[in-house]
PDB file of N, CA and C in Angstrom:
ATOM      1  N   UNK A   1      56.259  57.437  94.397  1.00  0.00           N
ATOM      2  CA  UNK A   1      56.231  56.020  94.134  1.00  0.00           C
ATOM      3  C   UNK A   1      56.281  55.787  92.630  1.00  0.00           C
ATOM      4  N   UNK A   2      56.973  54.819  92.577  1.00  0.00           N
ATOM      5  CA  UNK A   2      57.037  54.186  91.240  1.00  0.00           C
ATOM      6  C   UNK A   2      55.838  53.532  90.037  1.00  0.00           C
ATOM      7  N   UNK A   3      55.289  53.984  89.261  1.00  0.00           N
ATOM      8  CA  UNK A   3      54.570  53.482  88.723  1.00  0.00           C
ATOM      9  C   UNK A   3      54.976  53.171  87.054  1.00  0.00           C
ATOM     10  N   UNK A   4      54.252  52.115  86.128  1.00  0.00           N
ATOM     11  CA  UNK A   4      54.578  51.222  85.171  1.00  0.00           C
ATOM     12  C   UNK A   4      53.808  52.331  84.247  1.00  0.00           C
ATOM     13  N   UNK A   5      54.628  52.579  83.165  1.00  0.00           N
ATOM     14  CA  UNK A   5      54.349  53.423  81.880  1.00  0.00           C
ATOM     15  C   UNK A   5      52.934  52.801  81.866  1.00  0.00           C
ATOM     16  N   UNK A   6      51.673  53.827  81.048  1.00  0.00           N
ATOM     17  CA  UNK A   6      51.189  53.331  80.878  1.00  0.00           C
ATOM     18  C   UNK A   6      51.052  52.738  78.889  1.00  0.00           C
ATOM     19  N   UNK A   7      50.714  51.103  79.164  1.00  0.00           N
ATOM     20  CA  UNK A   7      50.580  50.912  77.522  1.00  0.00           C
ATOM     21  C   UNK A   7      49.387  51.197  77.096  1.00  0.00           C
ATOM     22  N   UNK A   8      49.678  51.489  75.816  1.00  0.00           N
ATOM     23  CA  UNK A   8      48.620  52.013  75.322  1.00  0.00           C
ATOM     24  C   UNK A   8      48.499  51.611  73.586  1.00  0.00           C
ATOM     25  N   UNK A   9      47.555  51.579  73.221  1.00  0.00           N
ATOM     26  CA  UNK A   9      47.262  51.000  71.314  1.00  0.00           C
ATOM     27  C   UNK A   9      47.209  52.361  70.726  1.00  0.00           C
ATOM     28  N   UNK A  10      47.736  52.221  69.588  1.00  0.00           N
ATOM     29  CA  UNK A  10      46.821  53.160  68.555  1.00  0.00           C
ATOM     30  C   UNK A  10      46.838  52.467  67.116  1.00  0.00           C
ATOM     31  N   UNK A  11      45.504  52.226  66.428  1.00  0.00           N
ATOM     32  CA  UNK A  11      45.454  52.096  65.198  1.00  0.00           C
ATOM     33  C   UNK A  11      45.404  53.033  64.328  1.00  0.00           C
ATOM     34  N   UNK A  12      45.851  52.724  62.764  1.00  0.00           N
ATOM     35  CA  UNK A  12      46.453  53.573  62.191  1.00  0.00           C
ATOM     36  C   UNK A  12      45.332  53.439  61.321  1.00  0.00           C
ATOM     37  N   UNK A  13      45.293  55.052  60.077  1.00  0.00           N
ATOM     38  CA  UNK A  13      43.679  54.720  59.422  1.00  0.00           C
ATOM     39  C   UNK A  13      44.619  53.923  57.798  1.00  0.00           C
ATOM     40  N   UNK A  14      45.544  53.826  57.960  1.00  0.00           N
ATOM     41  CA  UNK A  14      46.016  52.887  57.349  1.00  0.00           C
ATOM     42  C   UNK A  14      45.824  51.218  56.734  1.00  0.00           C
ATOM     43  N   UNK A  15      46.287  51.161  57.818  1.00  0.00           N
ATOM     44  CA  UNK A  15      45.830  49.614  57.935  1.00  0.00           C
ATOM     45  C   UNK A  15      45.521  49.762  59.697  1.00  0.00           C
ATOM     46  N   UNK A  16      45.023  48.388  60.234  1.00  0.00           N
ATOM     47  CA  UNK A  16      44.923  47.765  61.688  1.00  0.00           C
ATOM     48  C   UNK A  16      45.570  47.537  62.264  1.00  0.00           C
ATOM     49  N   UNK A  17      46.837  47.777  61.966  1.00  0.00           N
ATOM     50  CA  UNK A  17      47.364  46.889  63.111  1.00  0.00           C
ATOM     51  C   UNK A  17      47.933  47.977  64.218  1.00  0.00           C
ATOM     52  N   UNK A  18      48.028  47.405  65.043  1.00  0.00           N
ATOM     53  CA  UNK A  18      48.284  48.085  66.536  1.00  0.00           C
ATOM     54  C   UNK A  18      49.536  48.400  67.120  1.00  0.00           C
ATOM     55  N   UNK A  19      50.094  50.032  67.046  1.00  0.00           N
ATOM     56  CA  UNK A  19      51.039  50.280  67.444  1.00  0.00           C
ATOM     57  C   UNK A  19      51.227  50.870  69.038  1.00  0.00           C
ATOM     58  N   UNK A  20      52.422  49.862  69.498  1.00  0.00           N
ATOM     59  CA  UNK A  20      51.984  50.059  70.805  1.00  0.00           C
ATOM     60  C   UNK A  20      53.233  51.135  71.499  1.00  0.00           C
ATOM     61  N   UNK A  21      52.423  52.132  72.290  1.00  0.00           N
ATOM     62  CA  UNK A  21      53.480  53.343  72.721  1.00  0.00           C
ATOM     63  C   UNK A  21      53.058  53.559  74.512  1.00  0.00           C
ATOM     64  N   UNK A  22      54.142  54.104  75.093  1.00  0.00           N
ATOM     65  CA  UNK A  22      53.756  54.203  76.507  1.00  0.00           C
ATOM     66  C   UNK A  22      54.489  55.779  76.639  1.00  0.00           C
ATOM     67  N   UNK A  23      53.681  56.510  77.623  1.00  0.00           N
ATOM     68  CA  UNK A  23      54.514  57.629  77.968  1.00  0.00           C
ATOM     69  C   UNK A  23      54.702  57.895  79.280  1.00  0.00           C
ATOM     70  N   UNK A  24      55.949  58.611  79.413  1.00  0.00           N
ATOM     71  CA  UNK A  24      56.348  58.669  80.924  1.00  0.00           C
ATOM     72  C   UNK A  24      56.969  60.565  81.119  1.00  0.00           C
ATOM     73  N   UNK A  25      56.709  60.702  81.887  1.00  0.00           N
ATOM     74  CA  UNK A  25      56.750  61.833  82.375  1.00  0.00           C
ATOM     75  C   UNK A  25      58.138  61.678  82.379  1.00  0.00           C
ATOM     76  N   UNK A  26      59.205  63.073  82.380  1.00  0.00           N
ATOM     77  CA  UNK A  26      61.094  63.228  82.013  1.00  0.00           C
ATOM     78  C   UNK A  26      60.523  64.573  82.432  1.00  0.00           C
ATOM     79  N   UNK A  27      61.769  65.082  83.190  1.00  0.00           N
ATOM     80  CA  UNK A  27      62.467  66.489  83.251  1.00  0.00           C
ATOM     81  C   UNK A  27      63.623  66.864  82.359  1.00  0.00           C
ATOM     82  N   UNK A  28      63.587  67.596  81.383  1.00  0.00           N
ATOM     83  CA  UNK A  28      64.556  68.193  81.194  1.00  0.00           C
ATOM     84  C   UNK A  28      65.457  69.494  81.396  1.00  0.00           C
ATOM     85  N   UNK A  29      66.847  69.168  81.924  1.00  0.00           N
ATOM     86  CA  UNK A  29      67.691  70.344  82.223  1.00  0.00           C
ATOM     87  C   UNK A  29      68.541  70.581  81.631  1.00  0.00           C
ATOM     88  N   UNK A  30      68.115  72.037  80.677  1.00  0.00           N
ATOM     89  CA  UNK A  30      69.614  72.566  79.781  1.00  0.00           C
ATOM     90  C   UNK A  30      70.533  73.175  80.723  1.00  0.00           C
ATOM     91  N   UNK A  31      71.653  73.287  79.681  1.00  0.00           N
ATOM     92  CA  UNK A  31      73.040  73.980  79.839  1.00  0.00           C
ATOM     93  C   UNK A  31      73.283  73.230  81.233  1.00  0.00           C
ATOM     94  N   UNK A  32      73.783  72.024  81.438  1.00  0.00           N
ATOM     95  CA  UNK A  32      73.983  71.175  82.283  1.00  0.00           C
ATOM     96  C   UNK A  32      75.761  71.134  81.880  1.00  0.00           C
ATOM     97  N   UNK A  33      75.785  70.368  83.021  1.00  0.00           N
ATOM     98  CA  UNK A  33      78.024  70.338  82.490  1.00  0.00           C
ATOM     99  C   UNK A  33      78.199  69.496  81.723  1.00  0.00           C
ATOM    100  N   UNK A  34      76.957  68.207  82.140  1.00  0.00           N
ATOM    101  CA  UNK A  34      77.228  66.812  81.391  1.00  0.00           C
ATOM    102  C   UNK A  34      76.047  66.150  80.899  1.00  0.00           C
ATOM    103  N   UNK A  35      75.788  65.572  80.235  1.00  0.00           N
ATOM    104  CA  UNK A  35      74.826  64.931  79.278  1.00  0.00           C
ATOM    105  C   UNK A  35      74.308  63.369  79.955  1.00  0.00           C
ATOM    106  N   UNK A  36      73.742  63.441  80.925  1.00  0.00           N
ATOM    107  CA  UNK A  36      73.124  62.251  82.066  1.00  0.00           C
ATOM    108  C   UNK A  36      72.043  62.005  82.081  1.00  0.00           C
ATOM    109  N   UNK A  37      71.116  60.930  82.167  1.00  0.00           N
ATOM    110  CA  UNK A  37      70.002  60.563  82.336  1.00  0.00           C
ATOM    111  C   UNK A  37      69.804  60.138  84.067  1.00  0.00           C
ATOM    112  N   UNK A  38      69.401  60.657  84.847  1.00  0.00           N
ATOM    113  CA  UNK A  38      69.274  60.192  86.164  1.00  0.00           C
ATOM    114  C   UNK A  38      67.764  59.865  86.669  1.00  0.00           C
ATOM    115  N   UNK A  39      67.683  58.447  87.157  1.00  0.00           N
ATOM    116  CA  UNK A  39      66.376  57.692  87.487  1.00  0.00           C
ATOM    117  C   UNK A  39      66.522  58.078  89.022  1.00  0.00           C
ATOM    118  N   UNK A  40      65.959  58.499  90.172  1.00  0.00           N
ATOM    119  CA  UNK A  40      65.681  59.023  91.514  1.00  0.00           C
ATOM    120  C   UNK A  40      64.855  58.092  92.146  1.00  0.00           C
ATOM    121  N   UNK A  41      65.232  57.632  93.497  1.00  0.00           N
ATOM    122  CA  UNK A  41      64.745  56.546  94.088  1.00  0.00           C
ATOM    123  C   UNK A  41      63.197  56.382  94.064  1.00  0.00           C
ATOM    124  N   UNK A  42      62.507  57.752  93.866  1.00  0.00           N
ATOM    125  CA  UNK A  42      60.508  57.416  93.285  1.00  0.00           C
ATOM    126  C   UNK A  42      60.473  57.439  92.203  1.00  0.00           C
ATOM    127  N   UNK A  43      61.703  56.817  91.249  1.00  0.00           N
ATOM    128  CA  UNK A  43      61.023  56.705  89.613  1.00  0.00           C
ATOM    129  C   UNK A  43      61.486  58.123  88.591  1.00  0.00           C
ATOM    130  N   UNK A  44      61.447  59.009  89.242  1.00  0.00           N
ATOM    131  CA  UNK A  44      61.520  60.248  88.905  1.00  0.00           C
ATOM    132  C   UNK A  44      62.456  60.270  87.967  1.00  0.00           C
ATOM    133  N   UNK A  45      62.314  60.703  86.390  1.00  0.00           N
ATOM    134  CA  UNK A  45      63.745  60.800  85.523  1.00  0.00           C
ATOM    135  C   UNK A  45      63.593  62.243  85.107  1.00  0.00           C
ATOM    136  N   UNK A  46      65.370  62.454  85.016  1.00  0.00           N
ATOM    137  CA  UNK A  46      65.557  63.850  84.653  1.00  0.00           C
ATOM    138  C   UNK A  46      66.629  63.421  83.962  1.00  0.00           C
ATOM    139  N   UNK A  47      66.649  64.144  82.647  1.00  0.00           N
ATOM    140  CA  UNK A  47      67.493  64.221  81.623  1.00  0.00           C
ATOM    141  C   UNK A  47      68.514  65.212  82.190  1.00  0.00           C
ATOM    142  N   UNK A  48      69.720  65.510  82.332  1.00  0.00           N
ATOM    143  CA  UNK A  48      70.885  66.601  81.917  1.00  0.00           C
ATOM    144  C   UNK A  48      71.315  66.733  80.451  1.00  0.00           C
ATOM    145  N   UNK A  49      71.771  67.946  79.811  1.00  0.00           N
ATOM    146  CA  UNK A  49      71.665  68.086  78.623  1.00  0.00           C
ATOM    147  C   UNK A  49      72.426  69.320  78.815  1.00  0.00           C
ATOM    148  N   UNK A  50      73.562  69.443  78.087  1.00  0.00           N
ATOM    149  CA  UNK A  50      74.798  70.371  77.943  1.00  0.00           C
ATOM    150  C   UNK A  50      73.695  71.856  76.799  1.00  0.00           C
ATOM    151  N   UNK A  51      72.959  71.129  75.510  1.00  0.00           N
ATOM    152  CA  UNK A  51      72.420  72.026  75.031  1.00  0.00           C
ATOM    153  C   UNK A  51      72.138  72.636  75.936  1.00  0.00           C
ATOM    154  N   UNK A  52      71.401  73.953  75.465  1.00  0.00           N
ATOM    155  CA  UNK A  52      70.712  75.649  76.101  1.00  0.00           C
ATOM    156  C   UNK A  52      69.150  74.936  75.665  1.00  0.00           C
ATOM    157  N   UNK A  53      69.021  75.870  76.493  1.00  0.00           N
ATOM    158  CA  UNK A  53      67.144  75.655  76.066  1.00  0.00           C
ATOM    159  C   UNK A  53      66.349  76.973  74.932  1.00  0.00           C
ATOM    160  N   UNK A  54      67.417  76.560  74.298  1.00  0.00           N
ATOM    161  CA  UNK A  54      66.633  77.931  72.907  1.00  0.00           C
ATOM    162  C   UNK A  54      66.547  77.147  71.072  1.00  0.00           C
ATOM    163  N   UNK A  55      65.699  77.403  70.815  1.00  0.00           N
ATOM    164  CA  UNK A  55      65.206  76.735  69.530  1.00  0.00           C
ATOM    165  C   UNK A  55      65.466  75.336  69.467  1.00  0.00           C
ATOM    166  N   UNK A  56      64.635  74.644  70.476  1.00  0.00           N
ATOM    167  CA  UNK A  56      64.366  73.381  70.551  1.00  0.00           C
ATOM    168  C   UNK A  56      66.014  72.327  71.152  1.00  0.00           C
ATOM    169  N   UNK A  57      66.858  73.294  70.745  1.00  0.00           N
ATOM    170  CA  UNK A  57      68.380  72.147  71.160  1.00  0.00           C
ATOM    171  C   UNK A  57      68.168  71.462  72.242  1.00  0.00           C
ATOM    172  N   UNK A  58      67.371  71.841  73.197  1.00  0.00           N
ATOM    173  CA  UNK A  58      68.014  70.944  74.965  1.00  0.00           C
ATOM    174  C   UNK A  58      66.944  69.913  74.272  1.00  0.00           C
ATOM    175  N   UNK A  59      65.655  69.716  74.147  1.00  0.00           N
ATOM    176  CA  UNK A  59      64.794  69.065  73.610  1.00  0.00           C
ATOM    177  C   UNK A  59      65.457  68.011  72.430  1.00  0.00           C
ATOM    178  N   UNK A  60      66.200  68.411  71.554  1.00  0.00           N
ATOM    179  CA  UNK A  60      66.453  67.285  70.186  1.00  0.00           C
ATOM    180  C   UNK A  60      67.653  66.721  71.026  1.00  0.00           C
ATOM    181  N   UNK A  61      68.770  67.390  72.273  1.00  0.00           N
ATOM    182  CA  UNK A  61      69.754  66.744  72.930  1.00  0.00           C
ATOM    183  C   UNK A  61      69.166  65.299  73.546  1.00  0.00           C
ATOM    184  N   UNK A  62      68.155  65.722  74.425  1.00  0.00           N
ATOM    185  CA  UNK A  62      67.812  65.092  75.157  1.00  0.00           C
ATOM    186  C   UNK A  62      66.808  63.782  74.604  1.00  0.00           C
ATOM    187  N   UNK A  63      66.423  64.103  73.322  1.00  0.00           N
ATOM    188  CA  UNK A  63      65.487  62.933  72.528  1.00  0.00           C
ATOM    189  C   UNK A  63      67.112  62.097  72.003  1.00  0.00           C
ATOM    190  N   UNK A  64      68.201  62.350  71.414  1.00  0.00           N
ATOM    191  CA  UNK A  64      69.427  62.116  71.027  1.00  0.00           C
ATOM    192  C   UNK A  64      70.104  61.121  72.464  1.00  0.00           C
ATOM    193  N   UNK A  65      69.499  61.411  73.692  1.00  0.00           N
ATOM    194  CA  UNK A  65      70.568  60.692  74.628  1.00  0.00           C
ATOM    195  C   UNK A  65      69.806  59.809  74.932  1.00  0.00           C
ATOM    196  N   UNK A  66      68.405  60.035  74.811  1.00  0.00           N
ATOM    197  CA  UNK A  66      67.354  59.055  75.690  1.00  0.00           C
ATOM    198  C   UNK A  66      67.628  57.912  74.745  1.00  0.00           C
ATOM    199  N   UNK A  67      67.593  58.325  73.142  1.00  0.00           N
ATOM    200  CA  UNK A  67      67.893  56.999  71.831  1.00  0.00           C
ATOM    201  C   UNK A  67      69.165  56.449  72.133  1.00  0.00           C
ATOM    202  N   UNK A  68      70.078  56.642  72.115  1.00  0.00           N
ATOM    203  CA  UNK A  68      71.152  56.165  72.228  1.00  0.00           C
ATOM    204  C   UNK A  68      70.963  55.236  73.642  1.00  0.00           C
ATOM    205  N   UNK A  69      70.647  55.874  74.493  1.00  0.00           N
ATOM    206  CA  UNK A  69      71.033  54.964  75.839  1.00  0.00           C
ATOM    207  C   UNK A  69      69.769  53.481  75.533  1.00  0.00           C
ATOM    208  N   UNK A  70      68.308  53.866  75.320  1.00  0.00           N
ATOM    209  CA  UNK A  70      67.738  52.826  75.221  1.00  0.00           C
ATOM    210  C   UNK A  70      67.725  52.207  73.933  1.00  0.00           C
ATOM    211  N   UNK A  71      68.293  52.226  73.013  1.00  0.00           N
ATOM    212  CA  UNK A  71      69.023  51.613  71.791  1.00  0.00           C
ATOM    213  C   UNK A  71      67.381  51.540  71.246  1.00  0.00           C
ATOM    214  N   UNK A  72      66.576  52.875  71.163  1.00  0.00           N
ATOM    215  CA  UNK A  72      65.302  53.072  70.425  1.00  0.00           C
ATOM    216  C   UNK A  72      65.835  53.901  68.694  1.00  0.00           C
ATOM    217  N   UNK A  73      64.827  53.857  68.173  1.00  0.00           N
ATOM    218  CA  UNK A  73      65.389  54.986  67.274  1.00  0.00           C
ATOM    219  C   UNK A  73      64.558  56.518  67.008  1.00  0.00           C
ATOM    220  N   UNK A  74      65.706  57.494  67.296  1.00  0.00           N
ATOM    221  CA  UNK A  74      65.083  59.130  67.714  1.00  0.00           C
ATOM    222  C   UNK A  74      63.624  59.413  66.987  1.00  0.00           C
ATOM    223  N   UNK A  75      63.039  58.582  65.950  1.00  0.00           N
ATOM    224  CA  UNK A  75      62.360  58.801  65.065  1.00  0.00           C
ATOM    225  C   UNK A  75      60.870  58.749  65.652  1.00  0.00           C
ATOM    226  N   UNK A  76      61.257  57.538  66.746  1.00  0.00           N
ATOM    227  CA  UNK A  76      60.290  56.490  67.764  1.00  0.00           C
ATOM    228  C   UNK A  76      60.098  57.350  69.321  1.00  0.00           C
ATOM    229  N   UNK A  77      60.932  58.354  69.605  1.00  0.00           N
ATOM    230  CA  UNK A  77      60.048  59.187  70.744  1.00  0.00           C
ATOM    231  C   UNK A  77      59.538  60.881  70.517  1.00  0.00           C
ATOM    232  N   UNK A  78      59.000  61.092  71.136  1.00  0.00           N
ATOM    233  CA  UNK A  78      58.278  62.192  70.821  1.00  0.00           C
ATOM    234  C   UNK A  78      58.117  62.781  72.081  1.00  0.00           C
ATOM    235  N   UNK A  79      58.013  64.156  71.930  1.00  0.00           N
ATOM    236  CA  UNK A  79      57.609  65.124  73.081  1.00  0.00           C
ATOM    237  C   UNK A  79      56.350  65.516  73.317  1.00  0.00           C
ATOM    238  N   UNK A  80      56.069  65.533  74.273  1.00  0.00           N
ATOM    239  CA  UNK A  80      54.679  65.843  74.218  1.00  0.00           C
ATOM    240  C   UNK A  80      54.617  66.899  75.628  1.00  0.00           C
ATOM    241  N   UNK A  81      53.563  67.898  75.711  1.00  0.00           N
ATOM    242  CA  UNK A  81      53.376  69.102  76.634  1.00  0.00           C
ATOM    243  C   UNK A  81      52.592  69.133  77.274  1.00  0.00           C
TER     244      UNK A  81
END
Protein backbone atom coordinates (compact mmCIF):
# COMPACT_ATOMS: atom_id res chain seq x y z
CA UNK A 1 0.00 0.00 0.00
CA UNK A 2 0.73 3.36 -0.75
CA UNK A 3 1.87 5.64 1.79
CA UNK A 4 2.72 9.76 1.86
CA UNK A 5 6.57 10.59 2.27
CA UNK A 6 7.06 11.34 5.46
CA UNK A 7 7.63 15.43 6.13
CA UNK A 8 9.86 16.23 8.20
CA UNK A 9 11.86 19.80 9.68
CA UNK A 10 15.31 20.27 10.28
CA UNK A 11 16.82 23.41 11.75
CA UNK A 12 20.02 24.55 10.90
CA UNK A 13 22.64 25.71 13.81
CA UNK A 14 22.87 28.49 11.50
CA UNK A 15 20.11 30.35 11.58
CA UNK A 16 16.13 28.94 12.29
CA UNK A 17 14.62 28.55 9.77
CA UNK A 18 13.14 25.26 8.76
CA UNK A 19 14.21 23.11 6.03
CA UNK A 20 11.76 20.86 4.96
CA UNK A 21 12.85 17.21 3.48
CA UNK A 22 10.84 13.89 3.09
CA UNK A 23 12.32 10.46 2.37
CA UNK A 24 11.09 7.63 0.45
CA UNK A 25 12.37 4.39 0.08
CA UNK A 26 13.82 3.72 -4.21
CA UNK A 27 15.36 0.57 -5.54
CA UNK A 28 18.11 0.87 -7.50
CA UNK A 29 19.08 -1.34 -10.61
CA UNK A 30 22.46 -1.12 -12.38
CA UNK A 31 23.59 -2.12 -15.76
CA UNK A 32 19.92 -1.91 -16.87
CA UNK A 33 19.36 -1.44 -20.94
CA UNK A 34 17.56 1.79 -20.20
CA UNK A 35 17.57 4.60 -17.77
CA UNK A 36 13.63 4.45 -16.25
CA UNK A 37 12.09 5.41 -13.19
CA UNK A 38 9.13 2.92 -12.62
CA UNK A 39 6.29 3.69 -9.84
CA UNK A 40 4.41 -0.14 -9.26
CA UNK A 41 0.80 -0.27 -8.49
CA UNK A 42 1.79 -0.33 -4.20
CA UNK A 43 3.85 2.81 -4.60
CA UNK A 44 6.91 0.85 -4.97
CA UNK A 45 9.76 2.91 -7.05
CA UNK A 46 12.64 1.42 -8.75
CA UNK A 47 15.10 3.35 -10.56
CA UNK A 48 16.75 1.51 -13.89
CA UNK A 49 20.15 2.85 -14.51
CA UNK A 50 22.40 1.77 -17.55
CA UNK A 51 25.50 2.69 -15.02
CA UNK A 52 27.28 -0.62 -13.25
CA UNK A 53 27.15 -0.62 -9.69
CA UNK A 54 30.95 0.05 -9.00
CA UNK A 55 32.38 3.30 -7.48
CA UNK A 56 29.22 4.89 -6.77
CA UNK A 57 28.10 5.35 -10.83
CA UNK A 58 24.57 3.45 -10.64
CA UNK A 59 24.02 5.71 -7.43
CA UNK A 60 25.20 9.42 -9.00
CA UNK A 61 23.06 7.85 -12.42
CA UNK A 62 20.23 7.39 -10.61
CA UNK A 63 20.41 10.76 -8.25
CA UNK A 64 21.05 12.44 -12.15
CA UNK A 65 17.57 10.86 -13.46
CA UNK A 66 15.51 11.21 -10.34
CA UNK A 67 16.75 15.41 -10.78
CA UNK A 68 16.02 15.74 -14.08
CA UNK A 69 12.64 13.98 -14.13
CA UNK A 70 11.39 15.89 -10.87
CA UNK A 71 12.96 19.20 -12.06
CA UNK A 72 14.79 19.14 -8.25
CA UNK A 73 18.36 20.07 -8.17
CA UNK A 74 21.01 16.86 -7.76
CA UNK A 75 22.49 18.97 -4.95
CA UNK A 76 18.86 18.63 -3.05
CA UNK A 77 18.71 14.61 -2.85
CA UNK A 78 20.73 12.45 -1.00
CA UNK A 79 21.23 8.78 -0.34
CA UNK A 80 20.82 7.44 2.57
CA UNK A 81 21.42 3.42 3.87
Amino acid sequence: MYKNPEIQCERTLLDNRCEKYFRVNIVVNPSSRENIIHISDDGAIKIRVTSPAESNKANSAAIELLSETIGIPKTDIRILR
